[in-house]
Structure formats: C-alpha cells, structure tokens
PDB file of N, CA and C in Angstrom:
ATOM      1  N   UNK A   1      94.882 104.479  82.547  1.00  0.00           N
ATOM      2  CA  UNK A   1      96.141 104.358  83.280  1.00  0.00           C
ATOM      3  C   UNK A   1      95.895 103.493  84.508  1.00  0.00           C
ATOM      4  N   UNK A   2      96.706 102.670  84.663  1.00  0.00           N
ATOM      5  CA  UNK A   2      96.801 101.575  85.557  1.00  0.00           C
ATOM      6  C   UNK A   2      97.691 101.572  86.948  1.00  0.00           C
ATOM      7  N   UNK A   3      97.536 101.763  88.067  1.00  0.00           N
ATOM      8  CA  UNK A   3      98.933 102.251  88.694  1.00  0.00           C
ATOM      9  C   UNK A   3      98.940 100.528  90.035  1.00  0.00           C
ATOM     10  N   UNK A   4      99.915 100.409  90.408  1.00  0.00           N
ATOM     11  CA  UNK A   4      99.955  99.326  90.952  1.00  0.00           C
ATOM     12  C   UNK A   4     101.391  99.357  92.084  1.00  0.00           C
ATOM     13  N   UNK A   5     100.719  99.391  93.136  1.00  0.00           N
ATOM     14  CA  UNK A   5     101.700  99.744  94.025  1.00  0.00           C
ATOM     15  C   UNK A   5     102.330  98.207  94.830  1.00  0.00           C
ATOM     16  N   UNK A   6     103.597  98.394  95.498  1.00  0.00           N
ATOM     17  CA  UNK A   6     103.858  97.136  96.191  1.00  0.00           C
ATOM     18  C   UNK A   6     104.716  98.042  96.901  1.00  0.00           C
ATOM     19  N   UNK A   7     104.957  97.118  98.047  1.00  0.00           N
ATOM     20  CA  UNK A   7     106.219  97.449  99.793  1.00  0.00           C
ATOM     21  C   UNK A   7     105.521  97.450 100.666  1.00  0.00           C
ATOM     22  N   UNK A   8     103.964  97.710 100.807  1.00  0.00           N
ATOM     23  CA  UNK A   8     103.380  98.406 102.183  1.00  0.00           C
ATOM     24  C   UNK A   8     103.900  96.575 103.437  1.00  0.00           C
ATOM     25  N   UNK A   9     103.285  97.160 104.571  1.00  0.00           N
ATOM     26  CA  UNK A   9     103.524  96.279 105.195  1.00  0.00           C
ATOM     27  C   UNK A   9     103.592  96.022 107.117  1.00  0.00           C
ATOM     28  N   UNK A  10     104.587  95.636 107.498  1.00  0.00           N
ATOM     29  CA  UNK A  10     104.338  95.536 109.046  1.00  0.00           C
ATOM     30  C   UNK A  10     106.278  95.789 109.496  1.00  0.00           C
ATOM     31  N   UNK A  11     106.111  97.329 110.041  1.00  0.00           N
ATOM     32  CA  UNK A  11     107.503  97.304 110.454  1.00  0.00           C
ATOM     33  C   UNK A  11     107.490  97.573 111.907  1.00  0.00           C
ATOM     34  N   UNK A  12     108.771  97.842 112.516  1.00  0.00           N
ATOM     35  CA  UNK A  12     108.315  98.069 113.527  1.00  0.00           C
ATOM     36  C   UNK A  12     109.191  99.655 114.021  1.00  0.00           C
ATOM     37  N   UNK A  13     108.634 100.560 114.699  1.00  0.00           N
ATOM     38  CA  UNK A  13     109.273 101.844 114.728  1.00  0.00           C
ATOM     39  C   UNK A  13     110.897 101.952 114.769  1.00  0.00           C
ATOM     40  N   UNK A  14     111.091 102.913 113.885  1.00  0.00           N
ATOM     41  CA  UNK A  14     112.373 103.160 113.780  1.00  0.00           C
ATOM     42  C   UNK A  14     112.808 102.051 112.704  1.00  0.00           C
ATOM     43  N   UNK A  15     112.156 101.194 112.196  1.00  0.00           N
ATOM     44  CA  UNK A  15     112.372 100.409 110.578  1.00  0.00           C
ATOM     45  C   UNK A  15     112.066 101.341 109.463  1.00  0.00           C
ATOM     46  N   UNK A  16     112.055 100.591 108.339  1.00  0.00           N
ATOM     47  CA  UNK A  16     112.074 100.891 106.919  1.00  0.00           C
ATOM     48  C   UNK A  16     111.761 100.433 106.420  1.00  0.00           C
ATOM     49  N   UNK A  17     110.789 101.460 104.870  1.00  0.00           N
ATOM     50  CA  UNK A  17     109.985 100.153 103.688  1.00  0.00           C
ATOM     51  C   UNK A  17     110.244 101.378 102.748  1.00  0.00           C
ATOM     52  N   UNK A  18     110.121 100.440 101.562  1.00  0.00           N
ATOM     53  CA  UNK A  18     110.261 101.204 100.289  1.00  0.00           C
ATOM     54  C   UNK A  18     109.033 100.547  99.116  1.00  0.00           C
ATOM     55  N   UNK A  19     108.454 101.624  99.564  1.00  0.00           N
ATOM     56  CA  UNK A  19     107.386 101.323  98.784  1.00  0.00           C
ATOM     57  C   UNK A  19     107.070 101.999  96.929  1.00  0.00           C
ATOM     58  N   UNK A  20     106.720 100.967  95.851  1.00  0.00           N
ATOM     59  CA  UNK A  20     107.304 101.190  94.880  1.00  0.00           C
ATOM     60  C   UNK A  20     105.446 101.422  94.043  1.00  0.00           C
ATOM     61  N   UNK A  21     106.111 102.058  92.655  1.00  0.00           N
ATOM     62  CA  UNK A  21     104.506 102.108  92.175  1.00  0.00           C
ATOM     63  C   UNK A  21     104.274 102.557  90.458  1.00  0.00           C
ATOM     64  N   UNK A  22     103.837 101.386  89.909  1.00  0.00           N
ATOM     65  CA  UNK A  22     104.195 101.327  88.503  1.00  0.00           C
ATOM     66  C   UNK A  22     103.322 101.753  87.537  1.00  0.00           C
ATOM     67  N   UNK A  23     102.927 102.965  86.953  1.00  0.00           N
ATOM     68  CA  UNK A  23     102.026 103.188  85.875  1.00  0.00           C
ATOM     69  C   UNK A  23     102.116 102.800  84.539  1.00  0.00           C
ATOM     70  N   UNK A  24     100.926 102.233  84.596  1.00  0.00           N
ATOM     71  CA  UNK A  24     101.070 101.378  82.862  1.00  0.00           C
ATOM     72  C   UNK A  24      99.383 101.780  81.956  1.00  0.00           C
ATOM     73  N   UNK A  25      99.960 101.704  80.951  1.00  0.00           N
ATOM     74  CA  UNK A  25      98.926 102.007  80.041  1.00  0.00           C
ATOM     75  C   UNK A  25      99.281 103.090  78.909  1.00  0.00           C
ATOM     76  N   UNK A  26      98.160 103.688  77.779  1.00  0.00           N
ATOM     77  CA  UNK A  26      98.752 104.504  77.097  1.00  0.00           C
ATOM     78  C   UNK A  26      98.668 105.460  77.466  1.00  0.00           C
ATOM     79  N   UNK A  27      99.905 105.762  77.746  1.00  0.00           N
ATOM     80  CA  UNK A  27     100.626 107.227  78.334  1.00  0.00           C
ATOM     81  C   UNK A  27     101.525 107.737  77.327  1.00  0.00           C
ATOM     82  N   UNK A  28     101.623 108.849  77.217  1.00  0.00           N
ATOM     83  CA  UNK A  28     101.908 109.765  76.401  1.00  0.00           C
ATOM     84  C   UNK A  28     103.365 110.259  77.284  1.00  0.00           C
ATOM     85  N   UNK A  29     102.812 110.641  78.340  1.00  0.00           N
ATOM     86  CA  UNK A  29     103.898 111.215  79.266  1.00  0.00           C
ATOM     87  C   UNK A  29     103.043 111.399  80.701  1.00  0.00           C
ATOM     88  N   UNK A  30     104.050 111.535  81.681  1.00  0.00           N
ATOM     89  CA  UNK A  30     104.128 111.684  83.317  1.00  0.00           C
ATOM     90  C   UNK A  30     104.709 113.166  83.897  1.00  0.00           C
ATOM     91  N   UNK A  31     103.324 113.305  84.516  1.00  0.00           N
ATOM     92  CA  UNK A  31     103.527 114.786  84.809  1.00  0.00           C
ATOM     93  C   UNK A  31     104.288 114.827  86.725  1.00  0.00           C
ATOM     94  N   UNK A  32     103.320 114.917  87.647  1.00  0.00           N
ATOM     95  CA  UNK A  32     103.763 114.791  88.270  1.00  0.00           C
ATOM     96  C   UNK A  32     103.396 113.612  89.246  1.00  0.00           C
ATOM     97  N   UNK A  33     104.187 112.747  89.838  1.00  0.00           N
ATOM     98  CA  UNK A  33     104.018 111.686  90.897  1.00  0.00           C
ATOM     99  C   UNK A  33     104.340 112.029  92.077  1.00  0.00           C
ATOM    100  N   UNK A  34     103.377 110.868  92.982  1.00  0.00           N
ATOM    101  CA  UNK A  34     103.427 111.277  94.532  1.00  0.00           C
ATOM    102  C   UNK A  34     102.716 110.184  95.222  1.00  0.00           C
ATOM    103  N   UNK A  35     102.937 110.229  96.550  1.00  0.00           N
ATOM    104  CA  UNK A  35     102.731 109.297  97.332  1.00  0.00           C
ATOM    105  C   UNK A  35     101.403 110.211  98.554  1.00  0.00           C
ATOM    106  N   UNK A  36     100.115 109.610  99.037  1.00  0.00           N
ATOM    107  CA  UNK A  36      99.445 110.291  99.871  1.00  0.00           C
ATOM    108  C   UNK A  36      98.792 109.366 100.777  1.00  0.00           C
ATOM    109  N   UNK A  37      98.836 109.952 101.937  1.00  0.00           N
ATOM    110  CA  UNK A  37      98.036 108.457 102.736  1.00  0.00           C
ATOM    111  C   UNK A  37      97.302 109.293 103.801  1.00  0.00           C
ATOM    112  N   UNK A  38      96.770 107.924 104.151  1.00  0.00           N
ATOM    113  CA  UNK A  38      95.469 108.699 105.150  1.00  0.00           C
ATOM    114  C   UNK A  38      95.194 107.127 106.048  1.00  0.00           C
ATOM    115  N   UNK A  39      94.813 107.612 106.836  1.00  0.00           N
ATOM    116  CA  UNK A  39      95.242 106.867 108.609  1.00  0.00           C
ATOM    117  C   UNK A  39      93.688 106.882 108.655  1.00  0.00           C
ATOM    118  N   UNK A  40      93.435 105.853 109.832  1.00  0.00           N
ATOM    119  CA  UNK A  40      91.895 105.921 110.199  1.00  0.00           C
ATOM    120  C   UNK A  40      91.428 107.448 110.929  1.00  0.00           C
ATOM    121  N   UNK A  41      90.287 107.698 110.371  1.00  0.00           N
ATOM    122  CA  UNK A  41      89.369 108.878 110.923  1.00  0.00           C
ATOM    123  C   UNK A  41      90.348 110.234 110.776  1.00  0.00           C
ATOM    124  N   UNK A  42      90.738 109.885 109.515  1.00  0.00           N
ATOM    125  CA  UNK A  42      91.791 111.465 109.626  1.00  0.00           C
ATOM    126  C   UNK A  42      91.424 111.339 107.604  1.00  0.00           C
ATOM    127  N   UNK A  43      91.936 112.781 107.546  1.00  0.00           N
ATOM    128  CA  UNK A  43      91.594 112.973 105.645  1.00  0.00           C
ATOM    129  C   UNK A  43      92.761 112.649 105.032  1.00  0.00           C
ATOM    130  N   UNK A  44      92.975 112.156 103.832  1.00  0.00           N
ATOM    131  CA  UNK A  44      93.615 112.127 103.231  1.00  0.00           C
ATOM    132  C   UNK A  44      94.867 113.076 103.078  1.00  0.00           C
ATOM    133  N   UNK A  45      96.141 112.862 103.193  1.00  0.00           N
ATOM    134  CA  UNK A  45      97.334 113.675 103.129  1.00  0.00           C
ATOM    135  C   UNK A  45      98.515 113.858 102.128  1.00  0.00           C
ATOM    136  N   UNK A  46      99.299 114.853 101.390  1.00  0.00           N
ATOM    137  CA  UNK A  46     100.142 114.536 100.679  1.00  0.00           C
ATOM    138  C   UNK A  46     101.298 114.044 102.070  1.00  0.00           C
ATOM    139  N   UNK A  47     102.293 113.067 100.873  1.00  0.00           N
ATOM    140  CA  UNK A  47     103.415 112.483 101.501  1.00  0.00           C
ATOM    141  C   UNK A  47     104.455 113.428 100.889  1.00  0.00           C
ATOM    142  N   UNK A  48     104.264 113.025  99.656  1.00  0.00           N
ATOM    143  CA  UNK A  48     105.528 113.517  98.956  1.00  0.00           C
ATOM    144  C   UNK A  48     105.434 113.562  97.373  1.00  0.00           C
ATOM    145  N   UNK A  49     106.299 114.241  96.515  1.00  0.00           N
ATOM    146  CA  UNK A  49     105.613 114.731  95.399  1.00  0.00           C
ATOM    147  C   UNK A  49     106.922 115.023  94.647  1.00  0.00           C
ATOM    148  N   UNK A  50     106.827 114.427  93.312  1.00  0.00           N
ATOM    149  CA  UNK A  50     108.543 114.839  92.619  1.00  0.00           C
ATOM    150  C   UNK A  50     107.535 115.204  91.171  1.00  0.00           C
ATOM    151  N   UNK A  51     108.081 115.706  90.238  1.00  0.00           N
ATOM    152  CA  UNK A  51     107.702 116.880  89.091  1.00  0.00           C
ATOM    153  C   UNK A  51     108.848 115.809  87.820  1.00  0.00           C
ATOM    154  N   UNK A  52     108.028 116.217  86.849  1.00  0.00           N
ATOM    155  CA  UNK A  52     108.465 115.675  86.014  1.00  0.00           C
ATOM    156  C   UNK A  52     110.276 115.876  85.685  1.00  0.00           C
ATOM    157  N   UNK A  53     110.375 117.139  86.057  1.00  0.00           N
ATOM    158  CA  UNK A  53     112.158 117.625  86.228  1.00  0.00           C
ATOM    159  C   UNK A  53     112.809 117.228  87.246  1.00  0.00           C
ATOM    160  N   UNK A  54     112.325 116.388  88.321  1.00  0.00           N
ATOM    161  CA  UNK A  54     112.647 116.102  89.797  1.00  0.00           C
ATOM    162  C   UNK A  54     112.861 116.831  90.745  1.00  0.00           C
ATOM    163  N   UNK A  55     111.917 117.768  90.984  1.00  0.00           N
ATOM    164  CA  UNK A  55     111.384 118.923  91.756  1.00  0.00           C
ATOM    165  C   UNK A  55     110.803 118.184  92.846  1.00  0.00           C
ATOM    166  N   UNK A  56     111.411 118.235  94.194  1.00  0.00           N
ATOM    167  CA  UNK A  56     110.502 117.336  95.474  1.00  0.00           C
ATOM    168  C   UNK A  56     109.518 118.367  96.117  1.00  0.00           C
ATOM    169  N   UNK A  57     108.712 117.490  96.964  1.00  0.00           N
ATOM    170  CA  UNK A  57     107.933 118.342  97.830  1.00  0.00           C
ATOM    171  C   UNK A  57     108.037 117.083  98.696  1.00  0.00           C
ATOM    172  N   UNK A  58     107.761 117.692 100.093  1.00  0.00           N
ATOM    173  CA  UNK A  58     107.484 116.648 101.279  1.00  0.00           C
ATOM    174  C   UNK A  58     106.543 117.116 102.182  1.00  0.00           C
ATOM    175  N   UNK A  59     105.904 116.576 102.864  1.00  0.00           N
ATOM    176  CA  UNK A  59     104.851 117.223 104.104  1.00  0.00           C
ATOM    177  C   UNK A  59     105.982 117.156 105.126  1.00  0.00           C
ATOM    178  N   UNK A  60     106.114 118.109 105.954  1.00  0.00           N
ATOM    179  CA  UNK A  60     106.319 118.408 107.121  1.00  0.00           C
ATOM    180  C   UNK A  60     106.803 117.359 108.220  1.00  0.00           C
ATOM    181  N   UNK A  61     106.127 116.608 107.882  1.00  0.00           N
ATOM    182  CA  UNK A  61     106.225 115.270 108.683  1.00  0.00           C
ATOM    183  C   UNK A  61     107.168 114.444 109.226  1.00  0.00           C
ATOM    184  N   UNK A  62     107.556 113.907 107.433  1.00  0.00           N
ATOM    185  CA  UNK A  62     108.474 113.221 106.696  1.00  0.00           C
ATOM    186  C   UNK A  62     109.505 113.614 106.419  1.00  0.00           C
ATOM    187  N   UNK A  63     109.428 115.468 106.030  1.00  0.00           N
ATOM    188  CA  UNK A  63     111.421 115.651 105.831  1.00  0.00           C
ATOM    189  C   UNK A  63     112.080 114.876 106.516  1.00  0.00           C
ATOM    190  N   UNK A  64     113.495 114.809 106.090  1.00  0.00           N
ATOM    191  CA  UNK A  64     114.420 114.035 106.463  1.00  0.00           C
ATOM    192  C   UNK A  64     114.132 112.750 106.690  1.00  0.00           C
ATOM    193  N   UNK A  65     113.047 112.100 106.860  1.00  0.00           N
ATOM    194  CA  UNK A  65     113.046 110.290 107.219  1.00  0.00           C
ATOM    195  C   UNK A  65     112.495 109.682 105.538  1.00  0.00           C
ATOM    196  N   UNK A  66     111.507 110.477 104.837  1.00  0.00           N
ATOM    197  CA  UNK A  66     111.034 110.138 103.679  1.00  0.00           C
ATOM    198  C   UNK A  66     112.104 110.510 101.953  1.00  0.00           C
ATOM    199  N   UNK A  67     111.964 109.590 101.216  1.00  0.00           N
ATOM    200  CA  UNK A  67     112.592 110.239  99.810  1.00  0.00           C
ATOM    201  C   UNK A  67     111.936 109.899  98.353  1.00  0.00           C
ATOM    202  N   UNK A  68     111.588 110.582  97.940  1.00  0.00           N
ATOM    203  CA  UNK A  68     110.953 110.547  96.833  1.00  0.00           C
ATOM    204  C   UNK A  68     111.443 110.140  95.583  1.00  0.00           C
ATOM    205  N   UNK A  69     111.468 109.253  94.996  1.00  0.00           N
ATOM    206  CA  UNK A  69     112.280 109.036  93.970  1.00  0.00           C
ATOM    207  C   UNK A  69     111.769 108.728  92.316  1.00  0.00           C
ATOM    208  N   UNK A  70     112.167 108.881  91.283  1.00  0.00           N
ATOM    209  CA  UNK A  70     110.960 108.508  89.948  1.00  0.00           C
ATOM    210  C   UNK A  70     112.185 107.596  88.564  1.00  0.00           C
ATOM    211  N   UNK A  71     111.462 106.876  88.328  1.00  0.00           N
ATOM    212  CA  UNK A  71     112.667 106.257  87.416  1.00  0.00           C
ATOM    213  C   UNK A  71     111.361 106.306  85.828  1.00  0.00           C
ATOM    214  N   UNK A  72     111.515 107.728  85.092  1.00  0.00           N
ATOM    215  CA  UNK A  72     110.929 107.665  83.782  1.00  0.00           C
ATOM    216  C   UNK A  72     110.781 106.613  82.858  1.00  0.00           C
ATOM    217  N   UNK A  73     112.073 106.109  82.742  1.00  0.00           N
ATOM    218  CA  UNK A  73     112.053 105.001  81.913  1.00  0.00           C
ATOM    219  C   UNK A  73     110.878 104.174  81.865  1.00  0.00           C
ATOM    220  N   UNK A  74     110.512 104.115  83.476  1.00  0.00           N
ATOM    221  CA  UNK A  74     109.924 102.811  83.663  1.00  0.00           C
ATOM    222  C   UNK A  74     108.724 103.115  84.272  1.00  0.00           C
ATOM    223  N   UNK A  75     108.396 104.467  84.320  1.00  0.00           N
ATOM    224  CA  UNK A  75     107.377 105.441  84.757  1.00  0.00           C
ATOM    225  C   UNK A  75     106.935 104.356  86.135  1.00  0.00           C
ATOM    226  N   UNK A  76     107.818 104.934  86.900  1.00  0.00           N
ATOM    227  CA  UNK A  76     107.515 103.998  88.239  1.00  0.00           C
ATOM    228  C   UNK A  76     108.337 105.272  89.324  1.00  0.00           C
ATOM    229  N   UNK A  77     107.536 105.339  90.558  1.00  0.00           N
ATOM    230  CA  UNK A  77     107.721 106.332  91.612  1.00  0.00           C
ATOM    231  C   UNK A  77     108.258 105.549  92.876  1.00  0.00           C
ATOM    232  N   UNK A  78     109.134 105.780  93.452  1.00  0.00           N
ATOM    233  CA  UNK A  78     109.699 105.013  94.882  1.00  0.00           C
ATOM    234  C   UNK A  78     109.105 106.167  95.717  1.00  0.00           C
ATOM    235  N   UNK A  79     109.062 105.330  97.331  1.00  0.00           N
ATOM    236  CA  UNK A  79     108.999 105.989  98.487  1.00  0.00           C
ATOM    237  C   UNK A  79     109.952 105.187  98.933  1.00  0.00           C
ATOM    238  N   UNK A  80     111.229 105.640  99.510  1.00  0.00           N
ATOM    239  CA  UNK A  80     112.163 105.175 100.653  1.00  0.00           C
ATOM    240  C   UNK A  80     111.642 105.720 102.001  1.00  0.00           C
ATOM    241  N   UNK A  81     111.122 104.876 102.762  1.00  0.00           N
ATOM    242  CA  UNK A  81     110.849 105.539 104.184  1.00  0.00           C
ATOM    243  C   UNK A  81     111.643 104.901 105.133  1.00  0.00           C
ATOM    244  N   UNK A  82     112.243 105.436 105.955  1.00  0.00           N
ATOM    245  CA  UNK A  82     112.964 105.468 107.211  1.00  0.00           C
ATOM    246  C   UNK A  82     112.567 105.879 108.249  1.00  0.00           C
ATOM    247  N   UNK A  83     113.384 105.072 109.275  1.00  0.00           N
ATOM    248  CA  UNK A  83     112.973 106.041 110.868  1.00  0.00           C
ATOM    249  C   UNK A  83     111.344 105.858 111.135  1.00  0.00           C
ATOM    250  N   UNK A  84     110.562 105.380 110.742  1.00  0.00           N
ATOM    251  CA  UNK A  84     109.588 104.832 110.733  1.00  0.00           C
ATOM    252  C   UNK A  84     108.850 105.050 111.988  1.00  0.00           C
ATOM    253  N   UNK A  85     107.899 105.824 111.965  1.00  0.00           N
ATOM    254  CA  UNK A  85     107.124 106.089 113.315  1.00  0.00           C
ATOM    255  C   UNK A  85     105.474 105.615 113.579  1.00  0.00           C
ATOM    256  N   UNK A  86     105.322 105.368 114.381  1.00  0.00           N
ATOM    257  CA  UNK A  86     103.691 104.725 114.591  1.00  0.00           C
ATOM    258  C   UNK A  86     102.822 105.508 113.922  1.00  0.00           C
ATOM    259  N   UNK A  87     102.774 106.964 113.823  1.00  0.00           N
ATOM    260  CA  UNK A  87     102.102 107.799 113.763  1.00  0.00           C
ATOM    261  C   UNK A  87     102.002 107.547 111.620  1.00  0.00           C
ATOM    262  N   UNK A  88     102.880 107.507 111.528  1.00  0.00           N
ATOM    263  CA  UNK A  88     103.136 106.629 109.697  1.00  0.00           C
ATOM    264  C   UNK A  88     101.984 105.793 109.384  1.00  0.00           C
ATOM    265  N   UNK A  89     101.788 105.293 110.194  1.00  0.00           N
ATOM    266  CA  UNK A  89     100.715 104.031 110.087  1.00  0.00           C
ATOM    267  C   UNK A  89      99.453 104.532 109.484  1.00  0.00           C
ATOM    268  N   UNK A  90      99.003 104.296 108.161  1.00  0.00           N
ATOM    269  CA  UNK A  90      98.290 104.924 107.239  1.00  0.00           C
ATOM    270  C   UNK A  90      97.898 103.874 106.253  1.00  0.00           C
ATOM    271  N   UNK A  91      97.077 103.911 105.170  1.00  0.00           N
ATOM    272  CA  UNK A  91      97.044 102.953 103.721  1.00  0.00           C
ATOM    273  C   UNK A  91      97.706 104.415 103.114  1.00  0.00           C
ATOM    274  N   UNK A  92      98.679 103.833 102.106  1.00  0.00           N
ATOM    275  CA  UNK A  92      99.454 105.007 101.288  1.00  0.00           C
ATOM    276  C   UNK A  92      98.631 105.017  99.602  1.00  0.00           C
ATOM    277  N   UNK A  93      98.348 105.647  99.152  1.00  0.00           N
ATOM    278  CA  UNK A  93      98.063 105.639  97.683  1.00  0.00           C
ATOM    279  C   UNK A  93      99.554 106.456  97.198  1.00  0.00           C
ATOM    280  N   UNK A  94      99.304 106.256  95.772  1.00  0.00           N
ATOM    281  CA  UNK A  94     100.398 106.663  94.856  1.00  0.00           C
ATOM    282  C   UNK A  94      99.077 107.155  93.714  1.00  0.00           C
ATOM    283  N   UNK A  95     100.064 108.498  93.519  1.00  0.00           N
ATOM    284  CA  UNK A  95      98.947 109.428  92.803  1.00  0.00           C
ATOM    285  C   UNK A  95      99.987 109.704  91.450  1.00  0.00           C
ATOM    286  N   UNK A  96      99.468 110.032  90.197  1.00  0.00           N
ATOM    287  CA  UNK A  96     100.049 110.257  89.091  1.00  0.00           C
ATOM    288  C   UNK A  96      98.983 111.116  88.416  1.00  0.00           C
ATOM    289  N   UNK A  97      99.447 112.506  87.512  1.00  0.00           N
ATOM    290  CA  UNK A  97      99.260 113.128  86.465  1.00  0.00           C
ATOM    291  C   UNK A  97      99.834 113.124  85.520  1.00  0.00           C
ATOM    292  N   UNK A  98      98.632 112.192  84.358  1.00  0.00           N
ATOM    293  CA  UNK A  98      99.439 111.423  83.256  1.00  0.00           C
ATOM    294  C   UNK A  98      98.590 112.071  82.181  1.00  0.00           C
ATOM    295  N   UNK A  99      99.593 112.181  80.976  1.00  0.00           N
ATOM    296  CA  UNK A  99      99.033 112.711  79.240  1.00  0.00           C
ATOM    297  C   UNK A  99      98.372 111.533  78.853  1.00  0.00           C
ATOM    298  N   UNK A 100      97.264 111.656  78.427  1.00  0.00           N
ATOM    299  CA  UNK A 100      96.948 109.959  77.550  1.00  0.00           C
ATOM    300  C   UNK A 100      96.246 110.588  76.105  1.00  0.00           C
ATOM    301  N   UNK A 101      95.852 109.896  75.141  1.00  0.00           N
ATOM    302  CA  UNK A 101      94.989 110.129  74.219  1.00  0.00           C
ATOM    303  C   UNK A 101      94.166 111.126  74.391  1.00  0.00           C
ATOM    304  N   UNK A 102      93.374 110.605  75.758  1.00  0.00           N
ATOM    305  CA  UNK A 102      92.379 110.990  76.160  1.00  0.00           C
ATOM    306  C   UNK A 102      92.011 112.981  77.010  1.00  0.00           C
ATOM    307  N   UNK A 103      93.925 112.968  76.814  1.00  0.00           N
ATOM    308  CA  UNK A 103      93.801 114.191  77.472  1.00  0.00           C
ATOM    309  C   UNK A 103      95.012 114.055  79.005  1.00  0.00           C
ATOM    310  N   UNK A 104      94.869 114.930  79.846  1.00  0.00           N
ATOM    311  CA  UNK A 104      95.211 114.776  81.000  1.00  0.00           C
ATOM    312  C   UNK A 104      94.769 114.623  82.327  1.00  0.00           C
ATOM    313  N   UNK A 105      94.879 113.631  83.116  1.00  0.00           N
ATOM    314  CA  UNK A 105      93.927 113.744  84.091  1.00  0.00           C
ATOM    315  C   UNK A 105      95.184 112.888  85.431  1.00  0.00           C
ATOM    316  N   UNK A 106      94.025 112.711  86.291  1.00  0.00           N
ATOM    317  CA  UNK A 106      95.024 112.462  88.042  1.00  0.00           C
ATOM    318  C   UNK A 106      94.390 110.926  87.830  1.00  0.00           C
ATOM    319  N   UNK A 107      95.642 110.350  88.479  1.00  0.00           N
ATOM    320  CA  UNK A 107      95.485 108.773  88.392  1.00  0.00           C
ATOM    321  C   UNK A 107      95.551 108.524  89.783  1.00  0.00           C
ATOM    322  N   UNK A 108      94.614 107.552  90.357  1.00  0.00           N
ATOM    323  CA  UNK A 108      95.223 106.957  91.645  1.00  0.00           C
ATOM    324  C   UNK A 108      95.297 105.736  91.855  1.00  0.00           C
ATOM    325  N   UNK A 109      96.148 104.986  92.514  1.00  0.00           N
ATOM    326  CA  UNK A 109      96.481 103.586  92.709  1.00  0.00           C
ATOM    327  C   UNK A 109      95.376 103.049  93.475  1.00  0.00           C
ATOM    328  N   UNK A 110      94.836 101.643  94.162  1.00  0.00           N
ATOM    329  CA  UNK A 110      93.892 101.144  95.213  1.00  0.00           C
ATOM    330  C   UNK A 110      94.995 101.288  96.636  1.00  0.00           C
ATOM    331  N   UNK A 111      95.752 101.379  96.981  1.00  0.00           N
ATOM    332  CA  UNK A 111      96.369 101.868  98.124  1.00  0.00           C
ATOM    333  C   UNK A 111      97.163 100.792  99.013  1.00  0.00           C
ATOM    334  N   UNK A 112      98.194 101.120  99.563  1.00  0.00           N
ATOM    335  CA  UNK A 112      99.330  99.983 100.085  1.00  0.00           C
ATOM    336  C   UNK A 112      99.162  99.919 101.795  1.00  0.00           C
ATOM    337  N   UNK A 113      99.369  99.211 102.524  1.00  0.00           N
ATOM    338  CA  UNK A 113      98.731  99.430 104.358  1.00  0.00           C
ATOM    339  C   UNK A 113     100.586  99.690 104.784  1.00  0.00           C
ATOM    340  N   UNK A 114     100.692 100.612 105.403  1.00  0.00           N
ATOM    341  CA  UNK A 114     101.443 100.435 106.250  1.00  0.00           C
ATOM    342  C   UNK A 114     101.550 100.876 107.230  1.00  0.00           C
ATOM    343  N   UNK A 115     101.907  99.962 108.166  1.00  0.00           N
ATOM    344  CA  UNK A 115     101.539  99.788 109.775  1.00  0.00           C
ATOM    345  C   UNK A 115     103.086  99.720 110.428  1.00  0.00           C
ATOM    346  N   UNK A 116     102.959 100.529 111.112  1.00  0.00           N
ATOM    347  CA  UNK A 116     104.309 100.645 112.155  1.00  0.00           C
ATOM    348  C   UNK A 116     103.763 100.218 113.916  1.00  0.00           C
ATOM    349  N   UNK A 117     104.593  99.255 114.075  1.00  0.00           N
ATOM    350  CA  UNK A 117     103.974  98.726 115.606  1.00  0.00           C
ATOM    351  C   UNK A 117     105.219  97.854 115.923  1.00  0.00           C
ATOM    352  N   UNK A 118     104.934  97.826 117.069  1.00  0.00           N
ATOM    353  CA  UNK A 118     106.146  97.050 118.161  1.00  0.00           C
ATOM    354  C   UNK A 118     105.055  95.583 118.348  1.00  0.00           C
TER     355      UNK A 118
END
C-alpha cells in the first residue's frame, strides 16, 4: 500500500489548508484513516481519525478548527484545517488500516510540513 499525501505548506495564523491523501495499491478494503503529526522535539500525535462507517475522532486540540473527511470511492482521506495556529506547525503523516492479500496491517504516508507563521 502506497499512501501519498499533498496540501502541506506555509500559512499564516488564522489561514487554512486542506490537506489530501491517496492510498493505492492492492487493497481489498480501508479500515480506518487518519491524519497524525508531530512538531520538533515533541512525539508523534493523533490529529484526527474517521472509521470505515464515518465515525470521527479528533484530539483535543483541533475540535472545531479541524475536519476529517474520507471519499471510499477513491480511498483518499481529507484534512480541512482552519483557524490555523502556530502551535499546528508540525510534518503531518496520514495513517491508513488497509485489508490486502497479505492480510491487515497500518500504512503510513512519508509526511506533509505544515508551518503556520506570520
């Protein structure tokens, strides 16, 4: 499984990015997708998390400014982020639990930068 993210970027607080993220390969089916990022000298974090039925989860953080979104068809996961705060400023991965041949296992993308600054 192949995952390939695009949107990250340079906004400036209180902007917006929508960052998008496409799994390809033989997949059987898509369990659950999500978005996680991690900032310098800090661990890795969930963002946000939708279920194959479109069941959300969000960190704490993000309610209300973040939205999770999944388009099956095209087994591709959105992040709409808003309201955009410095503290955002992270590389984001996009995480997937996908069926393959091979069984089931956690997929992760190489990771998107986004930087919030004036």
């Amino acid at each position: 499984v192949q995952l390939q993210a695009y949107g990250g970027g340079l906004v400036q607080p209180g902007g917006y990015l929508r960052l998008s993220c496409a799994a390809s390969g033989s997949i059987f089916s898509i369990n659950a997708m999500g978005w996680y990022r991690q900032a310098p000298g800090k661990q890795r974090e969930l963002v946000a998390a939708i279920t194959s039925g479109g069941s959300t989860n969000y960190a704490d953080s993000v309610k209300g400014r973040f939205t999770i979104s999944r388009d099956n068809a095209k087994n591709t996961v959105y992040l709409q982020m808003n309201s955009l705060k410095p503290e955002d400023t992270a590389v984001y991965y996009c995480n997937v639990v996908a069926t393959t041949g091979w069984g089931t296992g956690d997929y992760w993308g190489l990771g998107t930068q986004v930087t919030v600054s004036s």
